[in-house]
N, C-alpha and C. Protein backbone atom coordinates (compact mmCIF):
# COMPACT_ATOMS: atom_id res chain seq x y z
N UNK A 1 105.64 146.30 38.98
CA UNK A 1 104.94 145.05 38.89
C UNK A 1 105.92 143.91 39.12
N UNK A 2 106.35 143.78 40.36
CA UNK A 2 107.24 142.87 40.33
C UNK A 2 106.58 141.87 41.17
N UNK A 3 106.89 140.04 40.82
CA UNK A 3 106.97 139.05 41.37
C UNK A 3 107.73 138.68 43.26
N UNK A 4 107.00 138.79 43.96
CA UNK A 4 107.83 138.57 45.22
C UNK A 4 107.11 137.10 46.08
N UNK A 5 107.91 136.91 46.25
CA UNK A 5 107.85 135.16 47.18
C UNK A 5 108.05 135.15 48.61
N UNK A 6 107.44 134.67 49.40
CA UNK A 6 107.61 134.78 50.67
C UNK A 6 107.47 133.39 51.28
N UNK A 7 108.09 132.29 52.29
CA UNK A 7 108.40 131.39 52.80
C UNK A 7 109.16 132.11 54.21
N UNK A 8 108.29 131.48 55.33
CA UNK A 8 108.13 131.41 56.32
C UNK A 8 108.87 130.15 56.85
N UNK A 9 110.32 130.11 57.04
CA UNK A 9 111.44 129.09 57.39
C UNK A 9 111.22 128.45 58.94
N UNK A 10 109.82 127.39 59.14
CA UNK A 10 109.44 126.74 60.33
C UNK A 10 110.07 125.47 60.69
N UNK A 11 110.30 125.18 61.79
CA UNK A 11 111.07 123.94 62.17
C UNK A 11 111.29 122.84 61.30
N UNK A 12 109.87 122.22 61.56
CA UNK A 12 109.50 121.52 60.85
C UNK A 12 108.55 121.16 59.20
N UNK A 13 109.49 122.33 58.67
CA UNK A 13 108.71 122.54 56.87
C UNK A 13 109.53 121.64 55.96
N UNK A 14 108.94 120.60 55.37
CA UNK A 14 109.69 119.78 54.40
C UNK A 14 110.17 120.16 53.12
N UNK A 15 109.13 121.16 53.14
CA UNK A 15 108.93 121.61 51.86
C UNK A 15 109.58 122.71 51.46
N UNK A 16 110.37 123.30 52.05
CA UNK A 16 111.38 124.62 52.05
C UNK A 16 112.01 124.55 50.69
N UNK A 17 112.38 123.75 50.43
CA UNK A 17 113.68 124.00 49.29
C UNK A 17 112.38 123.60 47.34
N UNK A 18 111.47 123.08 47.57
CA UNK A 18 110.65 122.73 46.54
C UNK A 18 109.96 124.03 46.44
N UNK A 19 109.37 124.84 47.77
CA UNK A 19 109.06 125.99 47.17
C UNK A 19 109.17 127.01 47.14
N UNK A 20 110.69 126.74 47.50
CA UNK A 20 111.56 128.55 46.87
C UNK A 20 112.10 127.71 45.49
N UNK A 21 112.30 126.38 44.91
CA UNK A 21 112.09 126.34 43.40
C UNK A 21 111.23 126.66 42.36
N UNK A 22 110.05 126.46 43.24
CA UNK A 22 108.46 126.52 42.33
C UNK A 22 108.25 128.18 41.80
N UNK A 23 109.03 129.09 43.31
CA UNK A 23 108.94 130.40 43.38
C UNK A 23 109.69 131.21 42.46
N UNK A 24 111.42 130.48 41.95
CA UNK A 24 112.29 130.98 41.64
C UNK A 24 111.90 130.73 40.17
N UNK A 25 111.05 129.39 39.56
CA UNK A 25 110.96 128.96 38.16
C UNK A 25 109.37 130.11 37.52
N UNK A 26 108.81 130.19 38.86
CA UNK A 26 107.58 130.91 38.57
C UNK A 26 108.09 132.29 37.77
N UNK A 27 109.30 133.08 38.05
CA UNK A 27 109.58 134.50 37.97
C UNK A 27 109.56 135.57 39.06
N UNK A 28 110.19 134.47 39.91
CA UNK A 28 109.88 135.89 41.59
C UNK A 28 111.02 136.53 41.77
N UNK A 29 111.10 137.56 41.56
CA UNK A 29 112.41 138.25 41.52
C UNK A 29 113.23 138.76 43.14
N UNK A 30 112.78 138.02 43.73
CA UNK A 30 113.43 137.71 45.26
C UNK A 30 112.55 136.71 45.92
N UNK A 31 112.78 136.03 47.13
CA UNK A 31 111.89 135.11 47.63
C UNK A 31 112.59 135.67 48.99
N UNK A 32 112.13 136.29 49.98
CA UNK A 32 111.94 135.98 51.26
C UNK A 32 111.93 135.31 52.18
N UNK A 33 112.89 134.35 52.73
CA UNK A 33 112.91 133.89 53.69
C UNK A 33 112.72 134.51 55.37
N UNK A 34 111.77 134.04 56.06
CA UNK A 34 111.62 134.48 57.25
C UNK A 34 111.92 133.58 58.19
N UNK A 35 113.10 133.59 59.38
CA UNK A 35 113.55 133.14 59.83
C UNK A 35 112.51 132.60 61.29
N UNK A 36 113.00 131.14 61.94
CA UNK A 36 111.85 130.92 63.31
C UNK A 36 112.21 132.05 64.35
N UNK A 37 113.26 132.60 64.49
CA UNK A 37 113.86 133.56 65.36
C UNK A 37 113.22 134.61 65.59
N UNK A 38 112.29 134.82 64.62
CA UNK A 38 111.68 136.41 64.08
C UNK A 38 110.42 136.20 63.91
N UNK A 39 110.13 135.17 64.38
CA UNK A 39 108.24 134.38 64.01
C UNK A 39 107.24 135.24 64.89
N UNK A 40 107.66 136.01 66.11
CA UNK A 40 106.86 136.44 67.01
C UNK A 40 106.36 138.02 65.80
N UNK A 41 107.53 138.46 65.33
CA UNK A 41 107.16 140.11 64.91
C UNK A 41 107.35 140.05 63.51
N UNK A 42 107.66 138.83 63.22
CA UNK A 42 107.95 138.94 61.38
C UNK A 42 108.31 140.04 60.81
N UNK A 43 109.38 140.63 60.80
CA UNK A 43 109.67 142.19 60.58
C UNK A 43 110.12 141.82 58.70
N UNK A 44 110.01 140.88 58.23
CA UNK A 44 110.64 140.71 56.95
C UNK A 44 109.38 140.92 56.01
N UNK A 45 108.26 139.97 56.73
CA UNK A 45 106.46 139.73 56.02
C UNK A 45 106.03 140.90 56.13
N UNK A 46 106.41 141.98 57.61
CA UNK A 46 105.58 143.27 57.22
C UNK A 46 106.39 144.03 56.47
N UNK A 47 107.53 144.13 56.08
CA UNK A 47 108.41 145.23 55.16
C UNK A 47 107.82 144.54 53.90
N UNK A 48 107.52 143.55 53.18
CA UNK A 48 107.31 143.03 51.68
C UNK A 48 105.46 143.59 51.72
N UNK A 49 104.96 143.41 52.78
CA UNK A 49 103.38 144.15 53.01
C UNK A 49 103.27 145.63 52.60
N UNK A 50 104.67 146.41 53.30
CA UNK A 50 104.21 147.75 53.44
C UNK A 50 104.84 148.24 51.72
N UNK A 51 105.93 147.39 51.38
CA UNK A 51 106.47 147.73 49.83
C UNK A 51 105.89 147.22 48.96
N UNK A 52 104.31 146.93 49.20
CA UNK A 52 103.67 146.28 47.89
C UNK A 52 103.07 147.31 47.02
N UNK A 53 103.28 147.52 45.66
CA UNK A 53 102.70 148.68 45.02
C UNK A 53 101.64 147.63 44.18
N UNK A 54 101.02 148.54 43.27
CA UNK A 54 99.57 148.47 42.04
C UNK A 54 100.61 147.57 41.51
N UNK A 55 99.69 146.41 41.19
CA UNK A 55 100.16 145.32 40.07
C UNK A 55 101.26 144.41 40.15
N UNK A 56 101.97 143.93 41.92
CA UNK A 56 102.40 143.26 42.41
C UNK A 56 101.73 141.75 42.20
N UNK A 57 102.77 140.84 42.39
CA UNK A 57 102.13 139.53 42.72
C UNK A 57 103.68 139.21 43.79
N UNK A 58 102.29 138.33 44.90
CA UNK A 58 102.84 137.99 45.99
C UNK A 58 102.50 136.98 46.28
N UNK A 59 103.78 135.89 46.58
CA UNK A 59 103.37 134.64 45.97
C UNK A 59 103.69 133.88 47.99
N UNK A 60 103.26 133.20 47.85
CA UNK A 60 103.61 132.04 49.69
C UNK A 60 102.98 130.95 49.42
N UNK A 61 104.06 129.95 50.43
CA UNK A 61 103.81 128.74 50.06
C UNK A 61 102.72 127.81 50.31
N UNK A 62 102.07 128.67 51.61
CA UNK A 62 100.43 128.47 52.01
C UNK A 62 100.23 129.62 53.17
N UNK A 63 98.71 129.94 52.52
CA UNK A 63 98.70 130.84 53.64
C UNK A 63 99.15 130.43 55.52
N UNK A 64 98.63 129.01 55.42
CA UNK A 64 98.97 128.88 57.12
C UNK A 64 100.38 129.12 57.44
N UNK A 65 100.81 129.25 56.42
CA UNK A 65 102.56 129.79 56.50
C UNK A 65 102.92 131.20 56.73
N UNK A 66 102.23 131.63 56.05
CA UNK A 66 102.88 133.02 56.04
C UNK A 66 101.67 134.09 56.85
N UNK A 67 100.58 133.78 57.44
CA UNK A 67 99.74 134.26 57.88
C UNK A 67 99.08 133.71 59.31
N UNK A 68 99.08 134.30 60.70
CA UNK A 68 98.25 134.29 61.41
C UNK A 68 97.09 134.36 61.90
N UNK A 69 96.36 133.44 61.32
CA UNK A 69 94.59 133.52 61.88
C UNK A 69 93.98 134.38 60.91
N UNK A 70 92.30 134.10 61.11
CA UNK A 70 91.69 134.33 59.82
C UNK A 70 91.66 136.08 59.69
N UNK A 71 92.11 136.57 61.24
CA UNK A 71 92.00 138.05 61.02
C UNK A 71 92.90 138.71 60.14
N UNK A 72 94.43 138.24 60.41
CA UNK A 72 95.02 138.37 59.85
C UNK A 72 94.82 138.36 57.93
N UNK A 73 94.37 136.96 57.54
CA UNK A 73 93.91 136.69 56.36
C UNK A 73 93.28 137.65 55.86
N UNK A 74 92.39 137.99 56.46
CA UNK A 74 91.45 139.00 56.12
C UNK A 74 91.85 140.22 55.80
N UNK A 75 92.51 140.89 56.92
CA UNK A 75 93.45 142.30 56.75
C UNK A 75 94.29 142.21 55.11
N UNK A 76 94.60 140.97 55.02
CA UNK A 76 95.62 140.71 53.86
C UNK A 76 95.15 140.79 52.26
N UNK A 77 94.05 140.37 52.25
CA UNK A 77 93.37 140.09 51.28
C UNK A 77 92.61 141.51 51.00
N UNK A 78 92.45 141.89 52.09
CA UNK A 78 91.79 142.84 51.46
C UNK A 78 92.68 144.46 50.93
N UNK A 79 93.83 144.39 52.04
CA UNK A 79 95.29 145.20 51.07
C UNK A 79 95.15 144.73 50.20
N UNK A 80 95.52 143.42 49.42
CA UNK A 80 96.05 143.57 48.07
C UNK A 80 94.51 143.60 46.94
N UNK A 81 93.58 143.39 47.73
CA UNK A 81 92.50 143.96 46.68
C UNK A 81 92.32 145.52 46.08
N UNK A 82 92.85 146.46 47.65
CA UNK A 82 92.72 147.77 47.63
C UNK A 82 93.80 147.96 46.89
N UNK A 83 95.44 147.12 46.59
CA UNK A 83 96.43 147.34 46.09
C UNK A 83 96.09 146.98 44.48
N UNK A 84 95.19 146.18 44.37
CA UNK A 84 95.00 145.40 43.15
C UNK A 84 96.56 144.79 43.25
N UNK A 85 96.77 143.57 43.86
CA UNK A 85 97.87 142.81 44.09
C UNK A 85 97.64 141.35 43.81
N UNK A 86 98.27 140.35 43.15
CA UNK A 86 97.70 139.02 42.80
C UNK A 86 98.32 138.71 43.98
N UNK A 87 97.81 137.79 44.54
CA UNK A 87 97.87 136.52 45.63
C UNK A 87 97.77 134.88 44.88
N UNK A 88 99.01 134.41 45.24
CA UNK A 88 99.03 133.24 44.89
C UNK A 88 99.74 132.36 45.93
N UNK A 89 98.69 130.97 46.17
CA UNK A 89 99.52 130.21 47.40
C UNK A 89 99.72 128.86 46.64
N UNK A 90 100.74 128.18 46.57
CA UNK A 90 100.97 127.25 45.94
C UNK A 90 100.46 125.75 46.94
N UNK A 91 100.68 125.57 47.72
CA UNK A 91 99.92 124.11 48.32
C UNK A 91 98.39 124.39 48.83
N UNK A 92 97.84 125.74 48.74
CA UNK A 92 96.66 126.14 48.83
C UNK A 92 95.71 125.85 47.39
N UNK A 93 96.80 126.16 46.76
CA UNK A 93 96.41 126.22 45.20
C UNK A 93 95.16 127.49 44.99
N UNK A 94 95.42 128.42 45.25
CA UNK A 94 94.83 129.61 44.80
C UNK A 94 95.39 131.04 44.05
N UNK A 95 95.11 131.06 43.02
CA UNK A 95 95.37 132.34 42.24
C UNK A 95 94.20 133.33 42.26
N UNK A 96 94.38 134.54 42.87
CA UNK A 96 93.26 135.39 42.56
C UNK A 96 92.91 135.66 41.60
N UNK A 97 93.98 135.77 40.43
CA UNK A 97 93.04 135.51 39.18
C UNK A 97 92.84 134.37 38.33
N UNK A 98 92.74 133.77 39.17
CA UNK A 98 92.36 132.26 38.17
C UNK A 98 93.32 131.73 37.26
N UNK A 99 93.99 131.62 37.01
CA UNK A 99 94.86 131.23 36.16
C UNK A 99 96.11 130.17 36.24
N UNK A 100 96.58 130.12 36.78
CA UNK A 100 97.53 129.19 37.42
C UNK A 100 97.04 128.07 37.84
N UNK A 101 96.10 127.76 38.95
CA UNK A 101 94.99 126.88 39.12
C UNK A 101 93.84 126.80 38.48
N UNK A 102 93.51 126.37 36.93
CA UNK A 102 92.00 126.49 37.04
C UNK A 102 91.30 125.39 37.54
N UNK A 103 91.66 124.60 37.67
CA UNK A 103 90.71 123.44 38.30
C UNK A 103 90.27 123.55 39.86
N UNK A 104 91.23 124.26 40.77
CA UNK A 104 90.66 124.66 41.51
C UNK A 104 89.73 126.22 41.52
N UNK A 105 88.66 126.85 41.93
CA UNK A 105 87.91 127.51 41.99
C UNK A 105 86.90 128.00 42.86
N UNK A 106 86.27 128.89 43.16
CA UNK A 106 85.23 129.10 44.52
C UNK A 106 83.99 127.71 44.52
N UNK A 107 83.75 127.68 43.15
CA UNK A 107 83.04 126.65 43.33
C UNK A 107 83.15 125.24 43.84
N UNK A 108 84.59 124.68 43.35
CA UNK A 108 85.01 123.45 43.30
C UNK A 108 85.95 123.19 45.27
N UNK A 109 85.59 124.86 46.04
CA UNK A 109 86.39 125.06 47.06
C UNK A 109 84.71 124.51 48.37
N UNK A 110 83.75 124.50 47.56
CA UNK A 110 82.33 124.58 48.67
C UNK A 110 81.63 126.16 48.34
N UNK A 111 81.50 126.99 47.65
CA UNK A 111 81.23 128.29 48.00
C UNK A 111 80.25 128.02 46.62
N UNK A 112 78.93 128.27 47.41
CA UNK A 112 77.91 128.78 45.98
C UNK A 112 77.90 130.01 45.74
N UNK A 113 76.81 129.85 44.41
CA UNK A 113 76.48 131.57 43.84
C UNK A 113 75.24 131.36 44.92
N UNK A 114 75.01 133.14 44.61
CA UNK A 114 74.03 133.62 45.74
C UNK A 114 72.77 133.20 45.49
N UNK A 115 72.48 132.75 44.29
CA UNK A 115 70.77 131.72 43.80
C UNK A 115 70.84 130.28 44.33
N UNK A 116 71.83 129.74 44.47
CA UNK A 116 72.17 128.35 45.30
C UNK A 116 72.11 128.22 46.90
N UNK A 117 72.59 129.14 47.35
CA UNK A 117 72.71 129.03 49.05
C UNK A 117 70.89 129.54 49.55
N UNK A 118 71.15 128.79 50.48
CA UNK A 118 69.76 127.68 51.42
C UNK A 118 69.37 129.56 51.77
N UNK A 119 68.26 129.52 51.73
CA UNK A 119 68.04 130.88 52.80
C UNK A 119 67.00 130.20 53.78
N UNK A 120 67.90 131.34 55.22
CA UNK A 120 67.10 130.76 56.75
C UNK A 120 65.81 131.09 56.56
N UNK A 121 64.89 130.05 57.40
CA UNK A 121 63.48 129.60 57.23
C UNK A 121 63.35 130.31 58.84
N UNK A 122 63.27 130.80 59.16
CA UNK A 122 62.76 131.72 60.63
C UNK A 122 63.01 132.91 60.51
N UNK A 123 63.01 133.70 61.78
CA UNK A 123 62.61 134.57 62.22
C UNK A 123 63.39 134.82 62.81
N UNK A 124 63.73 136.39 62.90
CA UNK A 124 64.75 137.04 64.13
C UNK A 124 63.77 138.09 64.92
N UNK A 125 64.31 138.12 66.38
CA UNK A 125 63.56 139.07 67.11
C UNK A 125 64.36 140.27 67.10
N UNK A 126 64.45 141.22 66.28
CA UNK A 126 65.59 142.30 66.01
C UNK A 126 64.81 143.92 67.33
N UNK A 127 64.01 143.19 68.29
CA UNK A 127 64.16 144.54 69.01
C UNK A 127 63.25 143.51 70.46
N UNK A 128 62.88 144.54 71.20
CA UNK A 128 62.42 144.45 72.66
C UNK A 128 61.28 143.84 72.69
N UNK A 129 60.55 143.84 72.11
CA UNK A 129 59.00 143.03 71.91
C UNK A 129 58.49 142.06 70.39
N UNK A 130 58.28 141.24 70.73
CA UNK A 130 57.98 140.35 69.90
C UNK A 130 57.39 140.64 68.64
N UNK A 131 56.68 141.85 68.58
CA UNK A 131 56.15 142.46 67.30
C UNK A 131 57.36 142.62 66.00
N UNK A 132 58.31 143.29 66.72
CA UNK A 132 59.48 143.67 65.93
C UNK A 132 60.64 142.45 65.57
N UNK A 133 59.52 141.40 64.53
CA UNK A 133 60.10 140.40 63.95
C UNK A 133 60.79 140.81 62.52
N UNK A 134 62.21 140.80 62.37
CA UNK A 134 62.88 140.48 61.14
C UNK A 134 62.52 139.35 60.42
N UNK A 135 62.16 139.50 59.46
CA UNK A 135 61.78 138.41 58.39
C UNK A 135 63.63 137.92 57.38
N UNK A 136 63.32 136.34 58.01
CA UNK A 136 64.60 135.82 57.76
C UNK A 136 63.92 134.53 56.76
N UNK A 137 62.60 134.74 56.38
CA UNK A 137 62.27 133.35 55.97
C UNK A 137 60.73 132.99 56.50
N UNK A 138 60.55 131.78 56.92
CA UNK A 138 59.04 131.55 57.25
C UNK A 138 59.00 131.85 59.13
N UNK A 139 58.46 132.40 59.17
CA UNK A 139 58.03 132.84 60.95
C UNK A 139 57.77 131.26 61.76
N UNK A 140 58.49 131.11 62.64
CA UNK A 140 58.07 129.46 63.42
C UNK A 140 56.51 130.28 63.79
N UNK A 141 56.14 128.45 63.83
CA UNK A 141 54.56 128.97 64.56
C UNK A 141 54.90 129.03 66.45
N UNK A 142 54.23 130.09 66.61
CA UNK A 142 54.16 130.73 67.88
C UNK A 142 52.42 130.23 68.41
N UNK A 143 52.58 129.19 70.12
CA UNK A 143 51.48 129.23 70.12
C UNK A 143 50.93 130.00 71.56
């Protein structure tokens, strides 16, 4: 269960030296620097990926830092769910488990519960003839 930090060392990051402090005061028992030299294959981000065990926390200074595109994100999040791994981004301000940030939250981010969000008012044509309407809501009138 160890603390690991990762910072992605980009040209122009101001913020380099505030958050390998934030990282080092947090309890990260190494912080990772990844060099611009190595930005194409990041060979440092996938060795701390592939050495993540059960009950890791893996901390970066925002995801747009340490992560490429939402696919990427995605692939990521969902390792350390399968790892049960905390994710924490500090200028993102997200803790997967809530704690560190509570004021920020899914709610307070735009994201309703599933009794809140709008459900679509039409119709899908889910096959070859118009009969074979998916019910998404109220059917437009057809004249």
């Amino acid at each position: 269960m160890a603390k690991v930090g990762y910072i992605f060392k980009a040209d122009r990051y101001d913020g380099f030296e505030a958050d390998k402090e934030w990282m080092q005061k947090y309890g990260c028992v190494q912080v990772i620097e990844e060099l611009v030299e190595n930005e194409a294959l990041r060979p440092r981000w996938k060795q701390l990926v592939a050495n993540l065990e059960r009950g890791d926390e893996i901390v970066v200074a925002k995801f747009s830092n340490a992560l490429r595109g939402s696919r990427e994100l995605s692939a990521f999040i969902e390792l350390c769910r399968i790892k049960v791994v905390r994710i924490i981004s500090i200028h993102d301000r997200i803790d997967s488990r809530g704690k560190l940030f509570p004021e920020t939250t899914a709610a307070s981010r735009g994201s309703r519960s599933p009794r809140e969000r709008p459900q679509p008012m039409y119709w899908i044509c889910s096959g070859r003839y118009p009969k074979r309407w998916r019910y998404c809501g109220i059917r437009p009138h057809m004249s």
